[in-house]
C-alpha atoms as a PDB file:
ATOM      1  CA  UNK A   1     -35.713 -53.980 -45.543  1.00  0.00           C
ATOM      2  CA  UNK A   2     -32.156 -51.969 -45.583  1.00  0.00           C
ATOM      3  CA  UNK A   3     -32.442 -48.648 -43.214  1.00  0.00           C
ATOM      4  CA  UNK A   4     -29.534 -45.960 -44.363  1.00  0.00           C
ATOM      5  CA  UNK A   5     -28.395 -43.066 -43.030  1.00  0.00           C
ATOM      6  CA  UNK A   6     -28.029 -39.837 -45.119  1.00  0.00           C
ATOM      7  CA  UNK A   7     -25.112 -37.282 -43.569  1.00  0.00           C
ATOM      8  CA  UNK A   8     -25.692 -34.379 -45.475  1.00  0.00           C
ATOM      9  CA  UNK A   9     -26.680 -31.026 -44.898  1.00  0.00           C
ATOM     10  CA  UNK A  10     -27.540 -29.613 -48.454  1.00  0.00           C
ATOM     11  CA  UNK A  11     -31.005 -30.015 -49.117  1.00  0.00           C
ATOM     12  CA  UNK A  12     -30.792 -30.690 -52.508  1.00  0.00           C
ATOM     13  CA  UNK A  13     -28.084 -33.095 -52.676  1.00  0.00           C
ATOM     14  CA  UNK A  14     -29.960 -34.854 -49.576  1.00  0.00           C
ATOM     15  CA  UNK A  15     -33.308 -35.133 -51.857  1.00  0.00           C
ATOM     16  CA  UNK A  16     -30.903 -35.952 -54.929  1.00  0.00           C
ATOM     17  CA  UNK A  17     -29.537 -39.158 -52.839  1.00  0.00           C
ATOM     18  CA  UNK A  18     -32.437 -40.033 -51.297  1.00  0.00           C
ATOM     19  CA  UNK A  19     -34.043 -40.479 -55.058  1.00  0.00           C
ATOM     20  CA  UNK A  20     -30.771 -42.288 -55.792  1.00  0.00           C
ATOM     21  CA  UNK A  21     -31.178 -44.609 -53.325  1.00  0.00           C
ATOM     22  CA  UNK A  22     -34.797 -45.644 -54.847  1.00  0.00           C
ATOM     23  CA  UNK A  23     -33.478 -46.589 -57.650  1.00  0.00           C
ATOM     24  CA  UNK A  24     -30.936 -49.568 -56.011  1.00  0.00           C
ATOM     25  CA  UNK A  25     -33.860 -49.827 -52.758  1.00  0.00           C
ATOM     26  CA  UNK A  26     -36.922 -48.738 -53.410  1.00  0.00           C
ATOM     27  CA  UNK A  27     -38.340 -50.356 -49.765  1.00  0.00           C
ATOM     28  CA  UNK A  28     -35.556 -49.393 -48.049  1.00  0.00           C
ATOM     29  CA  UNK A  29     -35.832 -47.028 -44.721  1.00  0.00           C
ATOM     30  CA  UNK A  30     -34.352 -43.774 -44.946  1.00  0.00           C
ATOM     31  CA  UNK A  31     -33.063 -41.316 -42.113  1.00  0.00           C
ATOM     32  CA  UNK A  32     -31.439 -38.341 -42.491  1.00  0.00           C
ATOM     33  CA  UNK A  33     -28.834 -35.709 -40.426  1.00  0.00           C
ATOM     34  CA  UNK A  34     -27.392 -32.381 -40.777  1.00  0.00           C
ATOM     35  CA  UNK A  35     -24.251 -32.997 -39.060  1.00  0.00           C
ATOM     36  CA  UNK A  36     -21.971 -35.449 -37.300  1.00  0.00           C
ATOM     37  CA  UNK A  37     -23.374 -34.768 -33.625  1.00  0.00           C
ATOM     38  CA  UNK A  38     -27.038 -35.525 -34.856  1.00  0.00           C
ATOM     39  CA  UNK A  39     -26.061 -38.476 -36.951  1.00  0.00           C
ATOM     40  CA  UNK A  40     -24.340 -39.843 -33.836  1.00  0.00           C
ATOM     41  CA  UNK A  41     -27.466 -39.616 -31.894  1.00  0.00           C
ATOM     42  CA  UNK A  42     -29.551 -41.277 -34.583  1.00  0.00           C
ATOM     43  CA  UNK A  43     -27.381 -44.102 -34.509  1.00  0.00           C
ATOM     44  CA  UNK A  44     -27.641 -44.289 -30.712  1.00  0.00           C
ATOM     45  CA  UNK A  45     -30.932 -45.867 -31.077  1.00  0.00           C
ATOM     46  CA  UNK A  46     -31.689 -49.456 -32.338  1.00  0.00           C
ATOM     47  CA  UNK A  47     -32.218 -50.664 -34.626  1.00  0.00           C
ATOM     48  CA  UNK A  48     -29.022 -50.880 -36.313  1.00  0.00           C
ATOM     49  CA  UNK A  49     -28.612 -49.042 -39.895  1.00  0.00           C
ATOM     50  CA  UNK A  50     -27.054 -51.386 -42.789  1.00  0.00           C
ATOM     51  CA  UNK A  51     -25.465 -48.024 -44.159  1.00  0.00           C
ATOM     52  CA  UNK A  52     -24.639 -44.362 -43.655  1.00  0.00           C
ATOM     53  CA  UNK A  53     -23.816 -42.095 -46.406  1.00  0.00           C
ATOM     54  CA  UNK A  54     -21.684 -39.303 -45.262  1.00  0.00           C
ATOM     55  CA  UNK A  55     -20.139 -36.139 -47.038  1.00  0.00           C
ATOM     56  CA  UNK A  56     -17.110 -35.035 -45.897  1.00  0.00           C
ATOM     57  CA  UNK A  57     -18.059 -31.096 -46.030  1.00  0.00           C
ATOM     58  CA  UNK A  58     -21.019 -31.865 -43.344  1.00  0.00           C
ATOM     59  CA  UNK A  59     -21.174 -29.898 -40.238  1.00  0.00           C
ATOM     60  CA  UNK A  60     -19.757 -30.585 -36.752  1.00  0.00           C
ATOM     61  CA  UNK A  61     -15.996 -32.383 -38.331  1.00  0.00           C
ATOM     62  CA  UNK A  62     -12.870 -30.849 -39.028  1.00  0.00           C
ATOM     63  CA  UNK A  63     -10.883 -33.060 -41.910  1.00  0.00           C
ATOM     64  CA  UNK A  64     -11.884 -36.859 -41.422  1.00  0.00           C
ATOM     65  CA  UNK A  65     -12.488 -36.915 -37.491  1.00  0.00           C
ATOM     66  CA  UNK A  66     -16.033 -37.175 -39.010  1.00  0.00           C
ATOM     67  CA  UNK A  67     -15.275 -40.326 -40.759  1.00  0.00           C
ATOM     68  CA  UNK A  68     -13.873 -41.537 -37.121  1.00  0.00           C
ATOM     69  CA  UNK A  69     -16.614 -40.383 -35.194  1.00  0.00           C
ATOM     70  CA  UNK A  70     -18.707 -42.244 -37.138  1.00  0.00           C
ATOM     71  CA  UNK A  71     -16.602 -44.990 -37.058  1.00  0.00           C
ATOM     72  CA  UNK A  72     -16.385 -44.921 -33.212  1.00  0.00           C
ATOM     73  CA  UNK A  73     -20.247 -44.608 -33.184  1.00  0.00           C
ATOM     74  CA  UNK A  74     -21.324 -47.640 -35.613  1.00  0.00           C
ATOM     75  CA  UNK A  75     -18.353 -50.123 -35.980  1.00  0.00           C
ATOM     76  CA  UNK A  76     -20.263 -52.736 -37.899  1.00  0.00           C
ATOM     77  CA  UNK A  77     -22.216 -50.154 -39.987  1.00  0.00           C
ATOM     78  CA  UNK A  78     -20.366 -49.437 -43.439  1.00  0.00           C
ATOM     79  CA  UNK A  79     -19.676 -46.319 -44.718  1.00  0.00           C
ATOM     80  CA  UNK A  80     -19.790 -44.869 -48.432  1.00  0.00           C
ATOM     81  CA  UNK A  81     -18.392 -41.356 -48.528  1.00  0.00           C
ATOM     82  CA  UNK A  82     -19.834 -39.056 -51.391  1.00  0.00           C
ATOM     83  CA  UNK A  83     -18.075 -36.618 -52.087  1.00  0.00           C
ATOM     84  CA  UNK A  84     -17.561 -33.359 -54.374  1.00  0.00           C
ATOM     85  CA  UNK A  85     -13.525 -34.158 -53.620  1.00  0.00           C
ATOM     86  CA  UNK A  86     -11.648 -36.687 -55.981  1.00  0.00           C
ATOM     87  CA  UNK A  87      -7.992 -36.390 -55.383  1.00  0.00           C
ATOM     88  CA  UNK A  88      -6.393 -40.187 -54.895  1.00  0.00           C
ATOM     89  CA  UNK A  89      -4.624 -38.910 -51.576  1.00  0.00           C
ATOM     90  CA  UNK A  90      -7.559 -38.194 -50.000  1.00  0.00           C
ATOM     91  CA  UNK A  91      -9.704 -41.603 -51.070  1.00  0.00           C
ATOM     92  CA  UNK A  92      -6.213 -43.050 -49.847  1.00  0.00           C
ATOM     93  CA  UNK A  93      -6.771 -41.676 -46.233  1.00  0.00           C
ATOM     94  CA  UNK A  94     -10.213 -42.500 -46.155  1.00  0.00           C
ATOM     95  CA  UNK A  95     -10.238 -45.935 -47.303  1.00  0.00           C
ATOM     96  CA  UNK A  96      -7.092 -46.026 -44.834  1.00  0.00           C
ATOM     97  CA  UNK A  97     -10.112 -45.438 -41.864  1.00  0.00           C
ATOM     98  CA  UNK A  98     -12.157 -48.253 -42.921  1.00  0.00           C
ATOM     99  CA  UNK A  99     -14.921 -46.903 -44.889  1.00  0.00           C
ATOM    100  CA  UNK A 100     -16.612 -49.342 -47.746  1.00  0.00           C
ATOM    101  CA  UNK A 101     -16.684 -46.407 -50.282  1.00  0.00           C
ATOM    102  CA  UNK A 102     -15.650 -43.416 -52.296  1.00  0.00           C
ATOM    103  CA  UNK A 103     -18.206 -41.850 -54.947  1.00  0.00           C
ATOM    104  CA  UNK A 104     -18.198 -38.583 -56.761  1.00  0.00           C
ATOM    105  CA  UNK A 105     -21.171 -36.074 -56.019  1.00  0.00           C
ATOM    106  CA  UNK A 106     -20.902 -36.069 -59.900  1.00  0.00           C
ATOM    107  CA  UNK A 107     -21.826 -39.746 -60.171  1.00  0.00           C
ATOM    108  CA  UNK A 108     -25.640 -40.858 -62.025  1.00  0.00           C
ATOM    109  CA  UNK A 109     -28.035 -42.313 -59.849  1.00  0.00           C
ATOM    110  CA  UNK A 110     -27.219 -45.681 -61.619  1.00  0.00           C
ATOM    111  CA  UNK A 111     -23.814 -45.116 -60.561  1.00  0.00           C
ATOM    112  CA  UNK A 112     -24.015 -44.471 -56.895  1.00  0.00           C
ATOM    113  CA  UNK A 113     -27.025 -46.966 -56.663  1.00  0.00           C
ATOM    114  CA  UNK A 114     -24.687 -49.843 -57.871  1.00  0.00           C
ATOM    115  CA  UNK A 115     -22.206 -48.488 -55.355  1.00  0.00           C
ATOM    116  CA  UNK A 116     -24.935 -49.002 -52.637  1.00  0.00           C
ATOM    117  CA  UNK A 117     -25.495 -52.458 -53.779  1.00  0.00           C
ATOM    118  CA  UNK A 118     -21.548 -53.571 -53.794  1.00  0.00           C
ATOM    119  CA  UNK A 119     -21.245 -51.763 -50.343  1.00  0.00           C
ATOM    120  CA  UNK A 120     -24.351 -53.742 -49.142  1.00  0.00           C
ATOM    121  CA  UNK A 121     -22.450 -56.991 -50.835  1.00  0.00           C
ATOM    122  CA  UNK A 122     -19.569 -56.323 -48.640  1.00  0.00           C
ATOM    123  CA  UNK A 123     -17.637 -55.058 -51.535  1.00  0.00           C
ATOM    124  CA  UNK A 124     -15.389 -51.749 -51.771  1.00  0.00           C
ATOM    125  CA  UNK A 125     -16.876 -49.429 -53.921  1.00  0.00           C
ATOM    126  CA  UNK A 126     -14.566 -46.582 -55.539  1.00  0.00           C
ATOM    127  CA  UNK A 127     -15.201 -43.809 -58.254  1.00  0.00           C
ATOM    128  CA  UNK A 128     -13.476 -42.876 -60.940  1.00  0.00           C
ATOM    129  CA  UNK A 129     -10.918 -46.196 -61.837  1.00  0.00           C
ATOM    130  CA  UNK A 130      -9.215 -45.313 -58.838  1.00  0.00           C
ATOM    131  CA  UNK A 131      -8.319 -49.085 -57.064  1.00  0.00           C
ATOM    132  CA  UNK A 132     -10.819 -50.071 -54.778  1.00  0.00           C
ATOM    133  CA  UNK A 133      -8.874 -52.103 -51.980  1.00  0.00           C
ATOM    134  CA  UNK A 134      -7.766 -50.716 -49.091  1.00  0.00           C
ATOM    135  CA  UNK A 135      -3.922 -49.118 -49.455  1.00  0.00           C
ATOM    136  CA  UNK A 136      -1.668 -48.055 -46.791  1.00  0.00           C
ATOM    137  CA  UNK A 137      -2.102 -44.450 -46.195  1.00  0.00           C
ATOM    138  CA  UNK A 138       0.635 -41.808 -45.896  1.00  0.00           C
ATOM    139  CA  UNK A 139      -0.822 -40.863 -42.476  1.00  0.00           C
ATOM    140  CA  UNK A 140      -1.423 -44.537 -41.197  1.00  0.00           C
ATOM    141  CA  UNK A 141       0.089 -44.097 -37.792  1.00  0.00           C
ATOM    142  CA  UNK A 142      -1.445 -40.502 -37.268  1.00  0.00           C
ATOM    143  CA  UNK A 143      -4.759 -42.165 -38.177  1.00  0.00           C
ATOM    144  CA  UNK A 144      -3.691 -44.868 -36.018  1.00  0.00           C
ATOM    145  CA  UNK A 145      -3.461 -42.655 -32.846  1.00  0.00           C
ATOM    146  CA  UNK A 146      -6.471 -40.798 -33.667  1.00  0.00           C
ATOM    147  CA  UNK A 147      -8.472 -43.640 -33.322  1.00  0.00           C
ATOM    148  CA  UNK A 148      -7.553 -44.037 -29.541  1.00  0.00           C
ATOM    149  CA  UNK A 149      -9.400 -41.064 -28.817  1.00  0.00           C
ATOM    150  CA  UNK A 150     -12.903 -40.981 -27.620  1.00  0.00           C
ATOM    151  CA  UNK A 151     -15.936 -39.395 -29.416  1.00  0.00           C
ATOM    152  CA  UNK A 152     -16.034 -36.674 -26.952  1.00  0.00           C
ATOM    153  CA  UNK A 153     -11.894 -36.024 -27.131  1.00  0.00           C
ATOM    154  CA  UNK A 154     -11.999 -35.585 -31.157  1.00  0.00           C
ATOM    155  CA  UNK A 155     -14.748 -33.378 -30.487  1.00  0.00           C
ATOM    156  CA  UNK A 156     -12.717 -31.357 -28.243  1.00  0.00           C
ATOM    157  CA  UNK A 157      -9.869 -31.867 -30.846  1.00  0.00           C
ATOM    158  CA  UNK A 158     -12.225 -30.441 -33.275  1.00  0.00           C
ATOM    159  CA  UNK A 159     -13.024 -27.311 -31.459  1.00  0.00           C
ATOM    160  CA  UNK A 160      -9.056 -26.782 -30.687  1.00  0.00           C
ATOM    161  CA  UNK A 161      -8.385 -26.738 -34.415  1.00  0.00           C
ATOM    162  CA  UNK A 162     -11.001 -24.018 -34.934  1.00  0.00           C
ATOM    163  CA  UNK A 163      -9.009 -21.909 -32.306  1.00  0.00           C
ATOM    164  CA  UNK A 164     -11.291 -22.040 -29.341  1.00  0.00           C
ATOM    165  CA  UNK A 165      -9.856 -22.080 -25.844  1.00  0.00           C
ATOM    166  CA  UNK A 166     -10.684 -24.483 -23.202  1.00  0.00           C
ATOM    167  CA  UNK A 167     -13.238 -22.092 -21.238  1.00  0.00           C
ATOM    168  CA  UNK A 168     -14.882 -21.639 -25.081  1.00  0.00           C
ATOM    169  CA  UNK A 169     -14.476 -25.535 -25.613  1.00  0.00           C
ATOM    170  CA  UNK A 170     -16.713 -26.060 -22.069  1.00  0.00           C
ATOM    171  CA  UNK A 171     -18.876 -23.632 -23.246  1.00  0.00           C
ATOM    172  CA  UNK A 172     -19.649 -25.225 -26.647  1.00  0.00           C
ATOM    173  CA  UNK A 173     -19.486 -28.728 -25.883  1.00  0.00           C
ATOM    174  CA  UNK A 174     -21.026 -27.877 -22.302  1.00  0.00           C
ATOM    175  CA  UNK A 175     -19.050 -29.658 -19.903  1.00  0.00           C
ATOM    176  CA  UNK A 176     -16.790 -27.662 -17.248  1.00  0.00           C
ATOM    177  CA  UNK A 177     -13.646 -26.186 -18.171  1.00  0.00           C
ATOM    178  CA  UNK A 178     -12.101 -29.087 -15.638  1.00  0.00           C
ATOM    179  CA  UNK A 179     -13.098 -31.237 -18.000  1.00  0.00           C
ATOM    180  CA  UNK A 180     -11.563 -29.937 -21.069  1.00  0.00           C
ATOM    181  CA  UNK A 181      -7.967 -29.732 -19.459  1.00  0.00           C
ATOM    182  CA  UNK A 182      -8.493 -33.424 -18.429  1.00  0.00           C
ATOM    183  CA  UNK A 183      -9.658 -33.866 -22.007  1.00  0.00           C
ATOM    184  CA  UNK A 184      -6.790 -31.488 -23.646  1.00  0.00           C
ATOM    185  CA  UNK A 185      -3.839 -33.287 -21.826  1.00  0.00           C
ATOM    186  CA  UNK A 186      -5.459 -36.358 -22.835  1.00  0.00           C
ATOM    187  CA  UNK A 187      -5.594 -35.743 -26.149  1.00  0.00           C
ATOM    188  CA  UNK A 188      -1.831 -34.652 -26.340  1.00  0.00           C
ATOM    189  CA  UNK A 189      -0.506 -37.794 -25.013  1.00  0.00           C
ATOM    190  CA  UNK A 190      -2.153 -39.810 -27.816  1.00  0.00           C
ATOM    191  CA  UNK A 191      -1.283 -38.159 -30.243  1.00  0.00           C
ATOM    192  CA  UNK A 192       2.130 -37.957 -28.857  1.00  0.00           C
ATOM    193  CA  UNK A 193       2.638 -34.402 -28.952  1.00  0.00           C
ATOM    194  CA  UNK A 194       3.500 -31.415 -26.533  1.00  0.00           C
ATOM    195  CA  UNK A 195       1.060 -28.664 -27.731  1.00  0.00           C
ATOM    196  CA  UNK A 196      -2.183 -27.166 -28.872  1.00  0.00           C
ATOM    197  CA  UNK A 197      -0.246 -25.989 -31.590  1.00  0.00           C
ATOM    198  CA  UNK A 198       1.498 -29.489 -32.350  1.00  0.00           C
ATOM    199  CA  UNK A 199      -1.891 -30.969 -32.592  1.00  0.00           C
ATOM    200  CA  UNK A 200      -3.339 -28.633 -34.381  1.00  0.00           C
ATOM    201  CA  UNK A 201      -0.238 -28.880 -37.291  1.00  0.00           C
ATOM    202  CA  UNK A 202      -0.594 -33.121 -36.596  1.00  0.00           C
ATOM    203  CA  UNK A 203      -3.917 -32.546 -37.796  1.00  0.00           C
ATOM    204  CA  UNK A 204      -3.508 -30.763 -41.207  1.00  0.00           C
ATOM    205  CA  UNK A 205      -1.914 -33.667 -42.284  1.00  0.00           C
ATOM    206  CA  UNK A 206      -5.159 -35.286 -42.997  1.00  0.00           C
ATOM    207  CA  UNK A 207      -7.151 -32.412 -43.667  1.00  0.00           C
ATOM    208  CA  UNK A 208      -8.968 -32.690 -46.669  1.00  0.00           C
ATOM    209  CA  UNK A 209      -9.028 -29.214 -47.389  1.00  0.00           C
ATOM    210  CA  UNK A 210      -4.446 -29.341 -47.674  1.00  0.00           C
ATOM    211  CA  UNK A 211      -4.836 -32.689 -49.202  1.00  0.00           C
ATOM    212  CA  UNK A 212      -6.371 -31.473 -52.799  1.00  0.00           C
ATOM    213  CA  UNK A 213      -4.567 -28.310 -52.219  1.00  0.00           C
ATOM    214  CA  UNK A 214      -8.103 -26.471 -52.401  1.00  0.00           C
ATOM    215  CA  UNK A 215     -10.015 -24.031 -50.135  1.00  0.00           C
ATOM    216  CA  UNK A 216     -13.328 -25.745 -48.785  1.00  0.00           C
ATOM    217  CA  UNK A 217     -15.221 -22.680 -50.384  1.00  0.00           C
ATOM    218  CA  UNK A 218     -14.759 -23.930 -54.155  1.00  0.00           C
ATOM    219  CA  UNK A 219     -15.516 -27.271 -53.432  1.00  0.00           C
ATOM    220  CA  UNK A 220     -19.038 -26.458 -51.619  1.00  0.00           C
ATOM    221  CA  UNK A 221     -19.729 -24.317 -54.901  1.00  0.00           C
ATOM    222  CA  UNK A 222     -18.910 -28.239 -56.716  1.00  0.00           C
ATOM    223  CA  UNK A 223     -21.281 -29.527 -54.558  1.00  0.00           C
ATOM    224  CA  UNK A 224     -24.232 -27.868 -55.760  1.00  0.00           C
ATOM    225  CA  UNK A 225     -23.864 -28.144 -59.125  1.00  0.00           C
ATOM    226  CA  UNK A 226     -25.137 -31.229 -61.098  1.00  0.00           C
ATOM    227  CA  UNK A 227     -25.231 -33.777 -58.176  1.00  0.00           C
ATOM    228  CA  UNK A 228     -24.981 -37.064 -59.712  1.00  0.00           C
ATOM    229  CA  UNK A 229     -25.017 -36.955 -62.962  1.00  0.00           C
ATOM    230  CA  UNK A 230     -22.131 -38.991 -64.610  1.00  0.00           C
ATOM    231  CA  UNK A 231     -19.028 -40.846 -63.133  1.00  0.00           C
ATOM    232  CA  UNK A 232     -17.298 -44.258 -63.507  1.00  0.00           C
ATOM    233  CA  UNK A 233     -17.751 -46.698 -60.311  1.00  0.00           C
ATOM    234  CA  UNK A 234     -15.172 -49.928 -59.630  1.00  0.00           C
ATOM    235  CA  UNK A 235     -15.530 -52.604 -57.072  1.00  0.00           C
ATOM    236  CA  UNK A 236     -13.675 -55.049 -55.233  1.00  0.00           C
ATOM    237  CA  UNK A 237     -15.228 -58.280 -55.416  1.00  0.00           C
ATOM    238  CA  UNK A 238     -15.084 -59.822 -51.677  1.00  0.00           C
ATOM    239  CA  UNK A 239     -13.371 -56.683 -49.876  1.00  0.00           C
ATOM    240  CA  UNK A 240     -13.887 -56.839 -46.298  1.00  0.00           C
ATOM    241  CA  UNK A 241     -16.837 -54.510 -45.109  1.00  0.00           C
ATOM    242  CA  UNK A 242     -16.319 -51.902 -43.017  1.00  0.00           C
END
């Protein structure tokens, strides 16, 4: 029996999903999260999921350190992002981190459940014609160094790109302000940069948000308006899994 992981916060979409996922698995076990910190935790404890379904908009991630986090947290689990966003740049960058799949929020349930299935195959599933293999991304090498961080230093790189200082940053993340420098300086080196502000500008390059040129408000509205209802899905016949 396949368990999956649901990384959504909208209720409806969330219920929307879960019936997709009947419809490609009706045994299969279900869990679901509200944000990147809880999904982490689920997947702290065996046994191990076969997939996690994550939107991009869910709380606790700033542009695709989500999609890393998650990454970081479940290496051999695959990923299939559904999303209200469909510009190519952006499926570029997150194919680029290793995910197994890109679907519209606007795809039927037939759609996304054969997407499920081809993920679960070890195919790459993509919506929309777009091609599903994996393509170099523009950012590749700033991708590259963000994945040398560790879950807790995109975290604090997270709460640095919303503005916080450090004694706000040990506050939130509730750790000592110590820590944070040790965490900040840390950060800066990998990235290979010599600011907050240099960071914070690194990281816009693979913000979703700049990358279809949209505010994040209009796309929410997307989201909660006919979830799943038509789309076009393409696989890749023996893609490696993420």
């Amino acid at each position: 029996m396949a368990r999956l992981l649901i990384v959504e916060d909208h209720p409806l979409f969330r219920e929307a999903l879960e019936n997709a996922i009947r419809v490609a698995l009706p045994e299969a076990e279900m869990r679901e999260a509200t944000s990147i910190d809880k999904a982490i935790d689920v997947l702290s404890s065996p046994p191990r999921f076969d997939l996690i379904l994550l939107d991009l908009s869910t709380p606790g991630t700033t542009g695709l350190s989500g999609v890393i986090r998650l990454r970081k947290a479940a290496p051999r689990t695959p990923i299939l992002v559904v999303s209200a966003h469909q510009d190519s740049r952006l499926v570029a960058h997150v194919l680029a981190l290793g995910v197994a799949g890109y679907v519209s929020k606007s795809s039927s349930k037939e759609q996304l459940a054969e997407a499920i299935d081809s993920v679960l195959r070890g195919d790459v599933a993509v919506q929309g014609g777009a091609p599903a293999r994996r393509t170099r991304s523009p950012a590749q090498d700033l991708l590259k160094r963000l994945h040398e961080l560790t879950p807790q230093q995109l975290r604090v790189l997270d709460q640095i790109r919303c503005g916080l200082q450090n004694k706000q940053i040990a506050y939130e993340l509730g750790i000592s302000e110590t820590t944070v420098k040790v965490h900040v300086s840390d950060i800066l080196r990998k990235l290979q940069v010599a600011s907050r502000t240099q960071a914070i500008i690194e990281m816009e390059k693979i913000d979703f948000v700049n990358l279809i040129g949209a505010a994040r408000a209009p796309a929410d509205a997307a989201e909660g308006s006919a979830p799943l209802s038509s789309a076009e899905t393409t696989t890749a016949r023996g893609a490696p899994p993420a």
